[in-house]
Protein backbone atom coordinates (compact mmCIF):
# COMPACT_ATOMS: atom_id res chain seq x y z
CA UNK A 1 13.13 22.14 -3.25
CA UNK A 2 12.02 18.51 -3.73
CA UNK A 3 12.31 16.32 -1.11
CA UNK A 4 14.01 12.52 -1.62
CA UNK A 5 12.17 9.95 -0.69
CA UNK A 6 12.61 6.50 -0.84
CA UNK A 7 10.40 3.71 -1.49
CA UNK A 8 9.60 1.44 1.44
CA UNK A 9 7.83 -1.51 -0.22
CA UNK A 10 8.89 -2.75 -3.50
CA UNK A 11 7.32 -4.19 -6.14
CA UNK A 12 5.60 -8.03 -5.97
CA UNK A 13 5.76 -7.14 -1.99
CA UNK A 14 2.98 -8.72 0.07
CA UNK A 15 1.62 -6.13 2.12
CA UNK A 16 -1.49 -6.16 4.28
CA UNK A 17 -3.50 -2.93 3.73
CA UNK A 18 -4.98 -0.92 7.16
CA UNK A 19 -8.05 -2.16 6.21
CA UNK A 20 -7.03 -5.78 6.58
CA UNK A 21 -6.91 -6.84 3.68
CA UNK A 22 -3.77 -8.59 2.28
CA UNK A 23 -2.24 -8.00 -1.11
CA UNK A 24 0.71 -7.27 -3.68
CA UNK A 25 2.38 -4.03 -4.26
CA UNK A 26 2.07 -4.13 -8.49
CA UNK A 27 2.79 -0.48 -8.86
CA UNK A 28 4.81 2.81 -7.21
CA UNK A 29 4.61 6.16 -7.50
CA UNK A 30 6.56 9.43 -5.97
CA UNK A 31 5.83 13.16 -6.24
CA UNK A 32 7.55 15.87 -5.58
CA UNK A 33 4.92 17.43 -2.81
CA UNK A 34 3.39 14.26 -1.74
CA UNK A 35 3.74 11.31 0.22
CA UNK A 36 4.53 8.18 -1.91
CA UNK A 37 1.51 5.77 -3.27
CA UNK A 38 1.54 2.09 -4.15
CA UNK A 39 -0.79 0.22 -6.23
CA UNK A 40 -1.99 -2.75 -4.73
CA UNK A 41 -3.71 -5.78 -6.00
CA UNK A 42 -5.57 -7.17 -2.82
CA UNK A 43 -9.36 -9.01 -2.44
CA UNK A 44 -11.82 -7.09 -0.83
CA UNK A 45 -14.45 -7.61 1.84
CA UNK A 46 -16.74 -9.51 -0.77
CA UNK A 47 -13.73 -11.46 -2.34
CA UNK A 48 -13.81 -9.46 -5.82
CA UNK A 49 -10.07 -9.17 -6.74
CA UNK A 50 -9.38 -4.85 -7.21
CA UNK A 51 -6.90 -2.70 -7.43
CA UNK A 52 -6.76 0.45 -5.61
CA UNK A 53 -4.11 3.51 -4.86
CA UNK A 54 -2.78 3.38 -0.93
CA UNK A 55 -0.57 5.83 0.80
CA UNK A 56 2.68 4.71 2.19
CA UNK A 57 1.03 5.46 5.94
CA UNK A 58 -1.92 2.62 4.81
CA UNK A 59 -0.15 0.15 4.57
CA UNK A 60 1.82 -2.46 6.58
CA UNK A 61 5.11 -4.70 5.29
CA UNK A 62 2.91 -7.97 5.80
CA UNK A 63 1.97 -7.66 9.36
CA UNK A 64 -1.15 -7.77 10.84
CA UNK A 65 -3.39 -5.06 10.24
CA UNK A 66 -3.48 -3.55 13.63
CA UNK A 67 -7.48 -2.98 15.62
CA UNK A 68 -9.22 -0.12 15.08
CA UNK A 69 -11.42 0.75 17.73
């Protein structure tokens, strides 16, 4: 039996990734065994401009990334 899930960010969100980097939701995606994933347009550590696949868990509603140590 699927689970529902709902989507916690929604599109054109700004959304700062685990990582630290800061970007836009552009994209969503749910599955019926898996967690949901967002596509996110951000600028990595050597300012290129990518766009890369991030679980729901890597990612925080525009808040500070928090310190990994």
């Amino acid at each position: 039996m699927a689970v529902k899930q709902k989507f916690v960010y929604k599109l054109g969100d700004a959304v700062t990734l685990t990582s630290g980097e800061g970007g836009t939701v552009i994209g969503r995606a749910h599955y019926l065994d898996s967690n949901p994933q967002y596509l996110v347009r951000y600028a990595d550590g050597t300012g290129r401009l990518v766009e890369n696949w991030w679980f729901e868990s890597a990612i925080n509603n525009g808040e500070a990334a928090p310190v990994l140590e």
